[in-house]
N, C-alpha and C. Protein backbone atom coordinates (compact mmCIF):
# COMPACT_ATOMS: atom_id res chain seq x y z
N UNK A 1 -2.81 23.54 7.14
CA UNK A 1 -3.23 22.77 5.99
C UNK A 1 -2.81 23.50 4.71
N UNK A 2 -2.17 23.11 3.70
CA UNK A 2 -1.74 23.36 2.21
C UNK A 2 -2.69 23.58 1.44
N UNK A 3 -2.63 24.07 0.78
CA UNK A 3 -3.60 24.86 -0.50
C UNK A 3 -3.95 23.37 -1.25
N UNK A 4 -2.95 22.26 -1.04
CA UNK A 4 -3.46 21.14 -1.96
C UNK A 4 -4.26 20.24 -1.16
N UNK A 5 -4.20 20.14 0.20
CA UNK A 5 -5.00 19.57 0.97
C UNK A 5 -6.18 20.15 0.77
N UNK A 6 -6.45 21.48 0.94
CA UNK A 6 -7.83 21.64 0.79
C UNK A 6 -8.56 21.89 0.00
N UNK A 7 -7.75 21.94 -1.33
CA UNK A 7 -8.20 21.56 -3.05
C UNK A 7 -8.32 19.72 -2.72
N UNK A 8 -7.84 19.22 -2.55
CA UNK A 8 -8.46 17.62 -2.03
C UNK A 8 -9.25 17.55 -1.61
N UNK A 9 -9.45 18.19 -0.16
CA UNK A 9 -11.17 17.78 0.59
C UNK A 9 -11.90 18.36 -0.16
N UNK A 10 -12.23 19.39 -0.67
CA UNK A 10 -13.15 20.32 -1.59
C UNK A 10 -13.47 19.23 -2.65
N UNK A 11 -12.49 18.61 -3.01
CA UNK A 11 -12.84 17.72 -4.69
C UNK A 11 -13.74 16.44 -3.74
N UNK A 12 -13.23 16.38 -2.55
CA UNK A 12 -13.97 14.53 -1.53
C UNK A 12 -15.25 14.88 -1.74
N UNK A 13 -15.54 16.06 -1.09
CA UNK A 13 -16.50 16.70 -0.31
C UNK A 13 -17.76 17.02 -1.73
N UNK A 14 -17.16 17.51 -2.79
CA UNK A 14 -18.50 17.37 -3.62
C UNK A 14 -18.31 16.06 -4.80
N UNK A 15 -17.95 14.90 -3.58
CA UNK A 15 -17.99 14.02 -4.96
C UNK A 15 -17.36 13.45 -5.86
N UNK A 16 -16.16 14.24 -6.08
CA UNK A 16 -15.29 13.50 -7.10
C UNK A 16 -14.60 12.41 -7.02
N UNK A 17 -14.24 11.24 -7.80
CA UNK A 17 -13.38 10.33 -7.64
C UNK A 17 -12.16 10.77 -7.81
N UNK A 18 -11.19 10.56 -6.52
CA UNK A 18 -9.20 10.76 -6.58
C UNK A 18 -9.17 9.51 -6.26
N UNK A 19 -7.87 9.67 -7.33
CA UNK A 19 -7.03 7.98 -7.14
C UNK A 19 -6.03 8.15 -7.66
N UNK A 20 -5.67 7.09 -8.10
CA UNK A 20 -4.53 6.37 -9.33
C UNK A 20 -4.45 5.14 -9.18
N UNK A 21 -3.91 4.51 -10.32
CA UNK A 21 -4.15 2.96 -10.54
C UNK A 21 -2.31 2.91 -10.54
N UNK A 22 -2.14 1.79 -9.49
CA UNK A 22 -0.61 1.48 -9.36
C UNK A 22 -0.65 0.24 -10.24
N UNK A 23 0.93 0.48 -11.08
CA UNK A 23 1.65 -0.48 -12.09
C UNK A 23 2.84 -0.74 -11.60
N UNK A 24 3.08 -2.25 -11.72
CA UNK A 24 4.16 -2.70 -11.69
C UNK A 24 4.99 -2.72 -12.97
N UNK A 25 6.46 -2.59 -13.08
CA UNK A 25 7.05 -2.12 -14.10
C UNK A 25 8.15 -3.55 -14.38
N UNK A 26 8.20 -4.22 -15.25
CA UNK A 26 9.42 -4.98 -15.14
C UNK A 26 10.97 -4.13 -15.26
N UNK A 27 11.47 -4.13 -14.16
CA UNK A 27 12.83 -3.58 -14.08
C UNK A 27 13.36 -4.31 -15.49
N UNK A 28 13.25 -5.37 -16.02
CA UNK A 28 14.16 -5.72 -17.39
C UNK A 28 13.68 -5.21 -18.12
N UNK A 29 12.59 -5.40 -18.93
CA UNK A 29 11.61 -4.98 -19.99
C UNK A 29 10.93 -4.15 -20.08
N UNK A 30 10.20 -3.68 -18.98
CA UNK A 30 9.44 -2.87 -18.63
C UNK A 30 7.61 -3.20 -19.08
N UNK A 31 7.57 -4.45 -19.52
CA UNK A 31 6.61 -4.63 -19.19
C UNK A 31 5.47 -4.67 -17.77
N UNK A 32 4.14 -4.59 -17.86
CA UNK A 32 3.41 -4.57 -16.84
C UNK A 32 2.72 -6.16 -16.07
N UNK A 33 2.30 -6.98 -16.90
CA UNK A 33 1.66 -8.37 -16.62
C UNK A 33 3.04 -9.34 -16.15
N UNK A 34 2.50 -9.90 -14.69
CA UNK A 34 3.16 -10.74 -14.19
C UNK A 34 2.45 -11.69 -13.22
N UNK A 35 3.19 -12.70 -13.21
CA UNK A 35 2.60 -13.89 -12.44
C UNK A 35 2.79 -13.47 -10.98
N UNK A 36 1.68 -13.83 -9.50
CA UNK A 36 2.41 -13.33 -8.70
C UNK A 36 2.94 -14.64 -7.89
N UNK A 37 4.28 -14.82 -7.80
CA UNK A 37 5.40 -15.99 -7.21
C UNK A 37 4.39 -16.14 -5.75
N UNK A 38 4.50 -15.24 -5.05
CA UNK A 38 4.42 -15.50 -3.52
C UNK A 38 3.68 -13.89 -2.96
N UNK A 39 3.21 -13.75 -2.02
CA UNK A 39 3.13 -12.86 -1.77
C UNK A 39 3.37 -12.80 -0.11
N UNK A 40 3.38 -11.89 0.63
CA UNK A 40 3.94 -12.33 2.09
C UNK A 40 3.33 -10.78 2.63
N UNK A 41 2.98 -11.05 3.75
CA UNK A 41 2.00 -9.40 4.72
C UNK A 41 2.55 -9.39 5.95
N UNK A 42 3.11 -8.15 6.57
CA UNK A 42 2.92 -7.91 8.05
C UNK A 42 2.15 -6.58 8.55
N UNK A 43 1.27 -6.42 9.18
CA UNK A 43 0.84 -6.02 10.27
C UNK A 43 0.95 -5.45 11.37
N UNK A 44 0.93 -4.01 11.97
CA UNK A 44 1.19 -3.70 13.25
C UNK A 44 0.76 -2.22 13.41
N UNK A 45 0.83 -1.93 14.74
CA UNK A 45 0.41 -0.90 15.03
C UNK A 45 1.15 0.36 16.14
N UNK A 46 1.36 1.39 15.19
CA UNK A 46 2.51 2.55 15.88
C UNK A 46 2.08 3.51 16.05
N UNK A 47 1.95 3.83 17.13
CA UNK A 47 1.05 5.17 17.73
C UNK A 47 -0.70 5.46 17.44
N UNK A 48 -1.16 4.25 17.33
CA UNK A 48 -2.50 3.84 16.65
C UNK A 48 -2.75 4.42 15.29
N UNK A 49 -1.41 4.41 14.22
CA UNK A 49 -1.31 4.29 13.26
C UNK A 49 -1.36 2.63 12.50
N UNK A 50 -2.22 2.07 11.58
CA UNK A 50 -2.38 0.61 11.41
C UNK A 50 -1.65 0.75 10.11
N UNK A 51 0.02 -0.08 10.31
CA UNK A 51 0.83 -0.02 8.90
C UNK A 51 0.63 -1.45 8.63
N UNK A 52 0.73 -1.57 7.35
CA UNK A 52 0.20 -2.85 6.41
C UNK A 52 1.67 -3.04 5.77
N UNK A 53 2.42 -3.38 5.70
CA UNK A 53 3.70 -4.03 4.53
C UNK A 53 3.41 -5.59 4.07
N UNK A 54 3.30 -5.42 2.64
CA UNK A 54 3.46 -5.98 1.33
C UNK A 54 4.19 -6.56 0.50
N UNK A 55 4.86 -7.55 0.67
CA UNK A 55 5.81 -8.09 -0.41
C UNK A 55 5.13 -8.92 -1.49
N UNK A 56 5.56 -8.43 -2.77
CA UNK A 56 5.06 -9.49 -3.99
C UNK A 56 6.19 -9.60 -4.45
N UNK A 57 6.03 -10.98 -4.35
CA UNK A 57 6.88 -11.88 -5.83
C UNK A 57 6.76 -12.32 -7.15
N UNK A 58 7.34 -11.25 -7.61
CA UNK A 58 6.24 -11.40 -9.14
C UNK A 58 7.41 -12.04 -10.17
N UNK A 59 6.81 -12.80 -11.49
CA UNK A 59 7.50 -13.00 -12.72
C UNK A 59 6.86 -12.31 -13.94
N UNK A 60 8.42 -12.00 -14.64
CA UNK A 60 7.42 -10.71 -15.63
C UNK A 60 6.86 -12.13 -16.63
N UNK A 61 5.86 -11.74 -17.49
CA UNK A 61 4.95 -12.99 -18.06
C UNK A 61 5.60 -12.78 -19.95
N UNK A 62 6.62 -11.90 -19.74
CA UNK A 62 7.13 -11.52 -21.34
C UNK A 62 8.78 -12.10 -21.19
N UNK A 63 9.31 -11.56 -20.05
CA UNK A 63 10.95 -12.00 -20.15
C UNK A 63 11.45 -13.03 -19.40
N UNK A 64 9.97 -13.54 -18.34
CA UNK A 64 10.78 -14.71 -16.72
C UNK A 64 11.37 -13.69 -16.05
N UNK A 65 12.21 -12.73 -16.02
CA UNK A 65 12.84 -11.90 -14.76
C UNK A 65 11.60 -12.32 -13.60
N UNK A 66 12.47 -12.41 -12.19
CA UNK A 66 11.91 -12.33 -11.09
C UNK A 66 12.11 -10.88 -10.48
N UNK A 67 11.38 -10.35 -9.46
CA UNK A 67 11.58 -9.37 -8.72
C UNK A 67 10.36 -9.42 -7.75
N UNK A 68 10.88 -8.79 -6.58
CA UNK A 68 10.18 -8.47 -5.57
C UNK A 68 9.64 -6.88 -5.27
N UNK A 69 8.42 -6.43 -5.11
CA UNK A 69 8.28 -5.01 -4.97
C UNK A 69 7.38 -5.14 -3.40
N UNK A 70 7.69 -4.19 -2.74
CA UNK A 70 7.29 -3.59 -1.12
C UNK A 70 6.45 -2.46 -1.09
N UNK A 71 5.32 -2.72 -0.73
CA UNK A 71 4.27 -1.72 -0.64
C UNK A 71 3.91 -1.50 0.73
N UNK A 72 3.96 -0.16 1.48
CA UNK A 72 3.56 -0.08 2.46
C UNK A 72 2.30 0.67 2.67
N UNK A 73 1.32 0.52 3.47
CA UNK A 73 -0.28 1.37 3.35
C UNK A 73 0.16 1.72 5.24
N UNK A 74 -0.18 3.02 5.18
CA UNK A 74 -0.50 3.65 6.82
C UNK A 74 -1.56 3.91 6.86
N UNK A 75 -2.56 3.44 7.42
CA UNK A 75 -3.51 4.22 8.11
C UNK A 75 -3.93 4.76 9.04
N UNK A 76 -4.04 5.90 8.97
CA UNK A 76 -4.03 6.95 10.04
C UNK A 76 -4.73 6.87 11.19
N UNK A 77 -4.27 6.92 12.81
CA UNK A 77 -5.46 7.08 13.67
C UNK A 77 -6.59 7.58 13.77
N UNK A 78 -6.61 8.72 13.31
CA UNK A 78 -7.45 9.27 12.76
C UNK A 78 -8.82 8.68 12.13
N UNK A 79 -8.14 7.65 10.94
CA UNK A 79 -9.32 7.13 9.92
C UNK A 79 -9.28 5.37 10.24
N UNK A 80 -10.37 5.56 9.60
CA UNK A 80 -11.17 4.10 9.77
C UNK A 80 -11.23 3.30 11.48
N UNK A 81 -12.53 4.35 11.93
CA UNK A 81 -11.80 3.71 13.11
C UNK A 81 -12.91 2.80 13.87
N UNK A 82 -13.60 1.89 12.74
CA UNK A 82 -14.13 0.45 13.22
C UNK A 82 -12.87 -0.75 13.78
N UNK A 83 -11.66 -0.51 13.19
CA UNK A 83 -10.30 -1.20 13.29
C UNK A 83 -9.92 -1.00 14.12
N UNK A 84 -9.87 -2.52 15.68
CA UNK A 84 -9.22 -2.67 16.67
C UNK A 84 -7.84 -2.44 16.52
N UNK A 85 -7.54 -1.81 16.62
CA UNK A 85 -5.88 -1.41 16.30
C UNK A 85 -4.88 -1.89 17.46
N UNK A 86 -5.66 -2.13 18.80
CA UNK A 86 -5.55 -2.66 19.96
C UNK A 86 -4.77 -4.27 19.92
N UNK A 87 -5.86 -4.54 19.19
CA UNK A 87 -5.37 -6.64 18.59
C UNK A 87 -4.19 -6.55 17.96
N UNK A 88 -3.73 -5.14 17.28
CA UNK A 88 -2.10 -5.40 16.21
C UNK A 88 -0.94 -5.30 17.35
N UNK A 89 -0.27 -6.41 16.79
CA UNK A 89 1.04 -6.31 17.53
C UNK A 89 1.47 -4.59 16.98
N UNK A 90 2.46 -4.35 18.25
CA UNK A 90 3.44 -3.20 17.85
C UNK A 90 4.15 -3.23 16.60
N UNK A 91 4.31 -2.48 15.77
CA UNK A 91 5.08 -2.38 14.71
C UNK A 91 6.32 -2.66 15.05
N UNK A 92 6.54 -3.59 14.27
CA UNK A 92 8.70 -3.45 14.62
C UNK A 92 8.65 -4.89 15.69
N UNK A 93 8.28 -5.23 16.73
CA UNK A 93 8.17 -6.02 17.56
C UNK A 93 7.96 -7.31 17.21
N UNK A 94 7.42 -7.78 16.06
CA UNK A 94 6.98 -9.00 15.90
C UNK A 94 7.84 -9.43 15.11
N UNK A 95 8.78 -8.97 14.80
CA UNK A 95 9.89 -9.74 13.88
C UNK A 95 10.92 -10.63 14.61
């Protein structure tokens, strides 16, 4: 374990809030506020790791540019483990 991992659990462990707040950026303008077009999710599960992928279709709300941004979330076997991970198709397989 890294000196920053366990400066992390130390900060969990008495309490503190870690985060960050994710922004979308307009690749033209660089504005932040956008409409979201569509959004689209898949689901699955790799080595009883539960990966989440994310597509948004956003319009920036200052220039019209369209763009799409891909967010992926892993969650670890390890954590959260009320989640049948069993019910997710295999990752990769369901396409």
């Amino acid at each position: 374990m890294s000196n920053r991992e366990l400066s992390l659990a130390n900060a969990i462990a008495h309490g503190e809030e870690i985060g960050y707040s994710i922004f979308f950026r307009c690749e033209n303008c660089g504005y932040r506020l956008f409409h979201i077009i569509e959004v689209s999710e898949k689901k699955g599960n790799r080595s009883q790791d539960m990966i989440i992928e994310r597509t948004f279709y956003l319009k920036c709300t200052r220039c019209g540019s369209e763009e799409a941004t891909r967010v992926m979330t892993i969650v670890p076997s390890w954590s959260a483990p009320c989640i049948d991970r069993d019910k997710l198709p295999l990752w990769g397989e369901s396409e």
